[in-house]
C-alpha atoms as a PDB file:
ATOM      1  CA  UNK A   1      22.109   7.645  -5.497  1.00  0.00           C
ATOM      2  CA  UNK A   2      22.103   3.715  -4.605  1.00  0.00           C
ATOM      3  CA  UNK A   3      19.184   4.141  -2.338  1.00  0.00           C
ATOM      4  CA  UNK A   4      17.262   5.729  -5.789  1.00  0.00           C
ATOM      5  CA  UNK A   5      18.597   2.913  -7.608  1.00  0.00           C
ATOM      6  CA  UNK A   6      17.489   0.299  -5.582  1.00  0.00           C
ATOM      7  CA  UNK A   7      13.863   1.920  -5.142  1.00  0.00           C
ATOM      8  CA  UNK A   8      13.744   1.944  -8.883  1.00  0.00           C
ATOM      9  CA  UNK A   9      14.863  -1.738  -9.523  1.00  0.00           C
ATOM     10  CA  UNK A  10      12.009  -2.611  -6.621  1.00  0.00           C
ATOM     11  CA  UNK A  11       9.356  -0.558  -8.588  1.00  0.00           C
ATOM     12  CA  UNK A  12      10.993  -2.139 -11.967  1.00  0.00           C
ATOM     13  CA  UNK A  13      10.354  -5.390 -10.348  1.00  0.00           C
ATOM     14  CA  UNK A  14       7.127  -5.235  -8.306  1.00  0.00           C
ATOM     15  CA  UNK A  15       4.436  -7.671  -9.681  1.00  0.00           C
ATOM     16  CA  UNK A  16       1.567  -5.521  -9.922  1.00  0.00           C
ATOM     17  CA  UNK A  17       0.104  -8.316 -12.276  1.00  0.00           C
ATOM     18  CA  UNK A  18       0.402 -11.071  -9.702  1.00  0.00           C
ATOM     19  CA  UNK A  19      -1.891  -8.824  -7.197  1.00  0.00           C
ATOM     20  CA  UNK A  20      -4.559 -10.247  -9.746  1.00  0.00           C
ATOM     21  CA  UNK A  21      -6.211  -9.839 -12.872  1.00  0.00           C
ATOM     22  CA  UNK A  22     -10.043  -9.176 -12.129  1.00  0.00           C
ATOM     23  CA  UNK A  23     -11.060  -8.223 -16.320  1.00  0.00           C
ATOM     24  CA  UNK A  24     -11.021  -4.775 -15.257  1.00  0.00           C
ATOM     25  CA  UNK A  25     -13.638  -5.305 -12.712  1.00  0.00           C
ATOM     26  CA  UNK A  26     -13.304  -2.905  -9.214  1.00  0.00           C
ATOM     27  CA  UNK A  27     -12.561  -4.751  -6.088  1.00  0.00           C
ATOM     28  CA  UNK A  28     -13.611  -2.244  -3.706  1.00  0.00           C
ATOM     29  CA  UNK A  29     -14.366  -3.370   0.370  1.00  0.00           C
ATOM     30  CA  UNK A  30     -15.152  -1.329   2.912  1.00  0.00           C
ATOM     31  CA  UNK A  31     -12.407   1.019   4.673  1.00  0.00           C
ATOM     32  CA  UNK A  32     -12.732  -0.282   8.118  1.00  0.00           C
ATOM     33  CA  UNK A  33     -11.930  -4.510   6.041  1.00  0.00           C
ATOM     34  CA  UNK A  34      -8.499  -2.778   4.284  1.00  0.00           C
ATOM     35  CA  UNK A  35      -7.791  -1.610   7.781  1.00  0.00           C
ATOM     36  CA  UNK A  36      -8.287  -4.836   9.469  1.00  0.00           C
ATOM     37  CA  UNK A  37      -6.254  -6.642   6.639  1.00  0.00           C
ATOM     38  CA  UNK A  38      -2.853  -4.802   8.082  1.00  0.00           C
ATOM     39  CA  UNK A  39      -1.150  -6.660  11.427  1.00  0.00           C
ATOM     40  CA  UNK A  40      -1.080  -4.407  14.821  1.00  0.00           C
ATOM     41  CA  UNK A  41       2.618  -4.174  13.945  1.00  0.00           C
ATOM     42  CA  UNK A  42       2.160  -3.133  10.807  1.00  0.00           C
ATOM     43  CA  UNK A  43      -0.181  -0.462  11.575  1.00  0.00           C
ATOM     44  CA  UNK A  44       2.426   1.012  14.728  1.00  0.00           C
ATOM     45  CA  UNK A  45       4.943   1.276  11.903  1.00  0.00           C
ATOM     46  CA  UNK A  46       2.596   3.431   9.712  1.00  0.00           C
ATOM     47  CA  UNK A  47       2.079   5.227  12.792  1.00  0.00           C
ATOM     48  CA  UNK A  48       5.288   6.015  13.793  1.00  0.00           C
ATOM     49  CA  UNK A  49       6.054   6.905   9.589  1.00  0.00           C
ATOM     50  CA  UNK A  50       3.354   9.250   9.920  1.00  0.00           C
ATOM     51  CA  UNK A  51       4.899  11.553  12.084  1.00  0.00           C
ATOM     52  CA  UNK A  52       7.691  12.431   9.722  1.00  0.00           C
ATOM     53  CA  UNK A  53       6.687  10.953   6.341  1.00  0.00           C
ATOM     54  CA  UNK A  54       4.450  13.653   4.486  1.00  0.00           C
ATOM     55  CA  UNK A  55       3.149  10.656   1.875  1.00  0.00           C
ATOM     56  CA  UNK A  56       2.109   8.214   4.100  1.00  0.00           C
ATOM     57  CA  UNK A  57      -0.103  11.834   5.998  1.00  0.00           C
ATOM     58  CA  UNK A  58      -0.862  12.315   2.752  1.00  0.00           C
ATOM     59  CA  UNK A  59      -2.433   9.126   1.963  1.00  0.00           C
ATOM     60  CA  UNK A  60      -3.927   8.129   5.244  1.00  0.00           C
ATOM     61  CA  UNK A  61      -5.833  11.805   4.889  1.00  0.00           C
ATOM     62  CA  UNK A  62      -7.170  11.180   1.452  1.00  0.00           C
ATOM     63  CA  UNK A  63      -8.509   7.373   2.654  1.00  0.00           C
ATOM     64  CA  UNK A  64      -9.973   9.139   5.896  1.00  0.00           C
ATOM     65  CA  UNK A  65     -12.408  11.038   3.398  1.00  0.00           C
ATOM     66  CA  UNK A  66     -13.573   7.783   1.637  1.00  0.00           C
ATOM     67  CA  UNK A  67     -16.197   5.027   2.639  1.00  0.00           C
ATOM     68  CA  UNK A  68     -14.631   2.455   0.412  1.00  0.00           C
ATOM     69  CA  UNK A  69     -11.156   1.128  -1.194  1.00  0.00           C
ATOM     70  CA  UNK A  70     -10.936   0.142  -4.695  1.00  0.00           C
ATOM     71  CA  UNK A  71      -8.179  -2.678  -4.148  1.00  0.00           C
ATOM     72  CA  UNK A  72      -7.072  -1.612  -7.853  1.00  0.00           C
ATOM     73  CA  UNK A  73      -7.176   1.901  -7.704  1.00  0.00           C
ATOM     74  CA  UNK A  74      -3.659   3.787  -8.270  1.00  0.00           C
ATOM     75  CA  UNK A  75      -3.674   5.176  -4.593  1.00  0.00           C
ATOM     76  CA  UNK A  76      -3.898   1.895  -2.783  1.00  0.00           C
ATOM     77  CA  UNK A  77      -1.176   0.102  -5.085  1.00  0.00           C
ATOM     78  CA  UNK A  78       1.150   3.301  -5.100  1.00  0.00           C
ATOM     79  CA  UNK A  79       0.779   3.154  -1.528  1.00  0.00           C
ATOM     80  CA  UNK A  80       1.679  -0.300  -1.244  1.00  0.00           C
ATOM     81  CA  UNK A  81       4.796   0.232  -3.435  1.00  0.00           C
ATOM     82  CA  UNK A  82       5.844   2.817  -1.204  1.00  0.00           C
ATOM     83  CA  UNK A  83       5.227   0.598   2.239  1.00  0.00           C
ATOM     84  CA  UNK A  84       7.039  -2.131   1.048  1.00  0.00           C
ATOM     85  CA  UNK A  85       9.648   0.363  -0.019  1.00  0.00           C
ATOM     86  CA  UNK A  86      10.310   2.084   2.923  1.00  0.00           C
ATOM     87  CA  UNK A  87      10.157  -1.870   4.548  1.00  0.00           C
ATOM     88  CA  UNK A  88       7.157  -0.595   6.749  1.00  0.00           C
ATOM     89  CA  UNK A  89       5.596  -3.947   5.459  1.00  0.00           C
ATOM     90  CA  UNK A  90       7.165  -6.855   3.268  1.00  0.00           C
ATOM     91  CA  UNK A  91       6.337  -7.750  -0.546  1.00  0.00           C
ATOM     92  CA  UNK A  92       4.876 -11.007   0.458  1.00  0.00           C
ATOM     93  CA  UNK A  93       2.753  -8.897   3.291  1.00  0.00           C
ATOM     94  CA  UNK A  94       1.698  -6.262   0.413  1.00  0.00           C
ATOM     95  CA  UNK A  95      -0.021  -9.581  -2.205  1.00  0.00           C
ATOM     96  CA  UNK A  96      -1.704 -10.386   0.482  1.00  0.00           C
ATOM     97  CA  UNK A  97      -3.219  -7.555   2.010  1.00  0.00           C
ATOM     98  CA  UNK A  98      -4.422  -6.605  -1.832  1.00  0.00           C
ATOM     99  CA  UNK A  99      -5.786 -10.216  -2.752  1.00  0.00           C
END
């Protein structure tokens, strides 16, 4: 019950508006430059999540099927909530990866 509590209170308190405000405008890049955004570290710790975390499979399938990231879309900042959630990758990590 704690652990729910605190994962609400981080999604309560997770700045979505601070990632930026582009006046509704997409800011879509290339898969391959979101991929290259992420440290080597980070990406061995989605690795080793993928194994036993159905989401993260779940999310690195759907992006394997698409030629582009919207840097705004719901499935890139859900997944980023999650991340920095599960402490694969920090808040601080997360802004900048989405700037």
């Amino acid at each position: 019950m704690i652990k729910l509590a605190r994962f609400f209170l981080l999604l309560c308190s997770f700045p979505v508006i601070s990632f930026a405000d582009y006046g509704g405008n997409p800011r879509t890049i290339p898969l391959q430059t979101f991929k290259d955004r992420f440290t080597t570290g980070e990406l061995v710790d989605i690795s080793a999540a993928y194994a036993e975390d159905a989401y993260i499979r779940n999310v690195v399938s759907k992006l394997s099927d698409i030629g582009s990231v919207d840097l705004d879309g719901p499935i890139i900042k859900n997944s980023m909530v999650y991340l920095t959630s599960k402490s694969i990758i920090s808040l601080d990590r997360a802004r900048e990866i989405l700037k």
